[in-house]
N, C-alpha and C. Protein backbone atom coordinates (compact mmCIF):
# COMPACT_ATOMS: atom_id res chain seq x y z
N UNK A 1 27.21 -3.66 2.50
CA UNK A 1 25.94 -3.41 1.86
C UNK A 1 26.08 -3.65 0.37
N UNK A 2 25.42 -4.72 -0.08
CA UNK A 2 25.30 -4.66 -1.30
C UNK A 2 24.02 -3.68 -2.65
N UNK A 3 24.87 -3.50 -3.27
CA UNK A 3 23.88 -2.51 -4.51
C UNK A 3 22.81 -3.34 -5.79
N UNK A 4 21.79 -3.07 -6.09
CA UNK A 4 21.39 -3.75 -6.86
C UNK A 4 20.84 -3.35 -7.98
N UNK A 5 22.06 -2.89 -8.89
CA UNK A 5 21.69 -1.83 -9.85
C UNK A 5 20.60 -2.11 -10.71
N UNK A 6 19.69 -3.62 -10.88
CA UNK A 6 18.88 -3.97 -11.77
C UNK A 6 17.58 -3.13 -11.06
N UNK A 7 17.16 -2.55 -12.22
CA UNK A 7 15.83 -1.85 -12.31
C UNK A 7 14.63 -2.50 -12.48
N UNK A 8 13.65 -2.42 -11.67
CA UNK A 8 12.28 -3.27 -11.79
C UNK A 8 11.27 -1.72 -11.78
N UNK A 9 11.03 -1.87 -12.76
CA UNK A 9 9.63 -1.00 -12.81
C UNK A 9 8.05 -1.65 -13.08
N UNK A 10 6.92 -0.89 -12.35
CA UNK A 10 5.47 -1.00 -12.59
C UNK A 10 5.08 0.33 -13.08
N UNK A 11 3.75 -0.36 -13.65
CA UNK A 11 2.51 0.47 -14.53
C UNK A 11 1.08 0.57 -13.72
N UNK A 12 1.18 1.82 -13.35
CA UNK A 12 -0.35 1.88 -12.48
C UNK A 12 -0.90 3.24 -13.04
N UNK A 13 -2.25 3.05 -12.85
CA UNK A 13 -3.14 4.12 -13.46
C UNK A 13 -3.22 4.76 -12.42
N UNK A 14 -2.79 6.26 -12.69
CA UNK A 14 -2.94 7.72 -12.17
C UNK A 14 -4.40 7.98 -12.31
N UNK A 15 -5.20 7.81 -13.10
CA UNK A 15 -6.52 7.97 -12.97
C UNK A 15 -7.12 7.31 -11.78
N UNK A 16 -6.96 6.52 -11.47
CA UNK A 16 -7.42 5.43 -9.73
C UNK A 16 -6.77 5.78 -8.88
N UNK A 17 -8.10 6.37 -7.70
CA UNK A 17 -7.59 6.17 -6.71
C UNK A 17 -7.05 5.31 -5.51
N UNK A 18 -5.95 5.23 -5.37
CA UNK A 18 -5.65 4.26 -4.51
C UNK A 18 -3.95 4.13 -3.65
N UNK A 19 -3.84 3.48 -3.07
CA UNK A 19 -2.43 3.02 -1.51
C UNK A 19 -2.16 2.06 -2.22
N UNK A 20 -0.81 2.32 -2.77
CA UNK A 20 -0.58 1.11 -2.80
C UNK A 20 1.33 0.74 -1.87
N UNK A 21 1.62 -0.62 -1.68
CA UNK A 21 2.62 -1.38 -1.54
C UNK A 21 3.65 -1.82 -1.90
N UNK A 22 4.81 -1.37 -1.66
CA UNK A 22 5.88 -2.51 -2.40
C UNK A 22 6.81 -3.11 -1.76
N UNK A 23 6.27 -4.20 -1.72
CA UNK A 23 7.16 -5.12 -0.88
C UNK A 23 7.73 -6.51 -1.33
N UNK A 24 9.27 -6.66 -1.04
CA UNK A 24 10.39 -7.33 -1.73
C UNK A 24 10.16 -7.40 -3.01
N UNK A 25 9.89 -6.20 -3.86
CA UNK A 25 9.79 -5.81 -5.32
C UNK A 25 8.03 -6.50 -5.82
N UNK A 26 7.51 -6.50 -5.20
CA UNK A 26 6.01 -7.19 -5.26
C UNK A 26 5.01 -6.05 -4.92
N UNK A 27 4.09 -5.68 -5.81
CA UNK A 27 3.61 -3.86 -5.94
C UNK A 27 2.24 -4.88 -5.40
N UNK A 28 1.30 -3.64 -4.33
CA UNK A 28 -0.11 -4.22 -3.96
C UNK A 28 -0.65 -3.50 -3.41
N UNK A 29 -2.05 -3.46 -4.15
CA UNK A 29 -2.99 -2.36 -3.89
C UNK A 29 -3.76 -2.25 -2.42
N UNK A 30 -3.47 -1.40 -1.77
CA UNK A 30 -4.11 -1.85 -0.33
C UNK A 30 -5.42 -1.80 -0.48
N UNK A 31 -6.34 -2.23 0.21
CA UNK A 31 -8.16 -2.57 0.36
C UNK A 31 -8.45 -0.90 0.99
N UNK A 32 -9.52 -0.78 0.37
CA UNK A 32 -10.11 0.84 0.69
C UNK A 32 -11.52 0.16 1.78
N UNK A 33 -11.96 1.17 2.22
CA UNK A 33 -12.88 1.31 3.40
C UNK A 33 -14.42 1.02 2.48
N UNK A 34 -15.42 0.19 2.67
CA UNK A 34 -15.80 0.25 1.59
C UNK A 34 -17.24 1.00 1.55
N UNK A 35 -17.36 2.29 2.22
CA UNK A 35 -18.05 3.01 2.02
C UNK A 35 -17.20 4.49 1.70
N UNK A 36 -15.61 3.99 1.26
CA UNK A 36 -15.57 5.26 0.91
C UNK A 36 -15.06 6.25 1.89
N UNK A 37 -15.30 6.06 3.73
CA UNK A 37 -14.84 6.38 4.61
C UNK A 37 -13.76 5.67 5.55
N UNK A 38 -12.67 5.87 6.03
CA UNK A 38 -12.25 5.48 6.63
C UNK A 38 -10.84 5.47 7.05
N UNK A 39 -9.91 4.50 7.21
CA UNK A 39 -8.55 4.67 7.68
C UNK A 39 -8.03 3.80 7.37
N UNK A 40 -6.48 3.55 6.26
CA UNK A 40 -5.96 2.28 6.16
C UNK A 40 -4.34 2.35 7.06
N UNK A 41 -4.02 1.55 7.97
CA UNK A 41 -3.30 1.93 8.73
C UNK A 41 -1.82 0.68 8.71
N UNK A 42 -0.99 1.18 8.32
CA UNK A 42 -0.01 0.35 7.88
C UNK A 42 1.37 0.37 8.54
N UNK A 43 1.83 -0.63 9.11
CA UNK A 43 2.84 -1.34 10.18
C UNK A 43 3.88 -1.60 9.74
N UNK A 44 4.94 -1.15 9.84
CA UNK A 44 6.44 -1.73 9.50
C UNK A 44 7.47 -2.35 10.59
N UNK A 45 8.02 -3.49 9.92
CA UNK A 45 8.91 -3.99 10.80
C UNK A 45 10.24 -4.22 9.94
N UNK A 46 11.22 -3.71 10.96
CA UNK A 46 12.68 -4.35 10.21
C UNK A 46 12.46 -3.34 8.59
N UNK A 47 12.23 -2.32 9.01
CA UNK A 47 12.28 -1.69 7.40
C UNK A 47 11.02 -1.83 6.19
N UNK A 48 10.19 -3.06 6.38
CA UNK A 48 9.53 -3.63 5.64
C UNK A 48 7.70 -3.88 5.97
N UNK A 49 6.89 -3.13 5.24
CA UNK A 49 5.39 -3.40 5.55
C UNK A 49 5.22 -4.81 6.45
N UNK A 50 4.50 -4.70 7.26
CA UNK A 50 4.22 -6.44 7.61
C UNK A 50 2.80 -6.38 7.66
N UNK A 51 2.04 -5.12 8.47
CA UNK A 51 0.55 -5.73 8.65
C UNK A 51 -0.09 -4.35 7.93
N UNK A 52 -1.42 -4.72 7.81
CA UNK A 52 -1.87 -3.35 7.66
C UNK A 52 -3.13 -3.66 8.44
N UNK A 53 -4.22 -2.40 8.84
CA UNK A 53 -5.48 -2.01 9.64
C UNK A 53 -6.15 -1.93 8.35
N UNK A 54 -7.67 -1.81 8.35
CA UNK A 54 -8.67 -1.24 7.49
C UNK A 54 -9.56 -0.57 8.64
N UNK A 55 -9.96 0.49 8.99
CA UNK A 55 -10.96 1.07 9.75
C UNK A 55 -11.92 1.59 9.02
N UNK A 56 -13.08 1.87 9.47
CA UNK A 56 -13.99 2.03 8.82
C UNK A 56 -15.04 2.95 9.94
N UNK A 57 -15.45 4.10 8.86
CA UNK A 57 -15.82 5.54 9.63
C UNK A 57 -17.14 5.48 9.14
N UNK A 58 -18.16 6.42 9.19
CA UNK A 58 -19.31 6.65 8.20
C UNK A 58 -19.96 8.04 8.86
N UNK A 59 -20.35 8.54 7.66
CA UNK A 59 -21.30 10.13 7.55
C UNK A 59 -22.25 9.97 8.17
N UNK A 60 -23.32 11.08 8.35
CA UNK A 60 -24.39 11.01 9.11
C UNK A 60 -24.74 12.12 8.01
C-alpha cells in the first residue's frame, strides 16, 4: 500500500446547503430534489462513488 502524503484541500461554503462528493480528489456537489423534497441516493463500488439516485417526494 502506498501513502500519499501530498495534501489537497477545498473551500466550500458552510452557509449552503448541500451533499457533496469526492471522488479521485475531484469535490462535487450532488443535485438536490428540486422542490426541496426528496432523496439523493448514492452507490459505491470498489470503495469509490459510481452512481447516484435523485428521488423526488412532495407535501400536500
Amino acid at each position: 500500500m502506498n501513502v500519499n502524503t501530498e495534501k489537497m484541500t477545498a473551500e466550500i461554503d458552510l452557509k449552503k446547503n448541500a451533499t457533496y462528493i469526492v471522488k479521485d480528489g475531484v469535490l462535487k456537489e450532488v443535485p438536490k430534489p428540486e422542490d426541496g423534497y426528496g432523496a439523493q441516493i448514492i452507490n459505491w463500488q470498489a470503495g469509490k462513488p459510481c452512481h447516484g439516485k435523485l428521488e423526488r417526494t412532495f407535501k400536500f
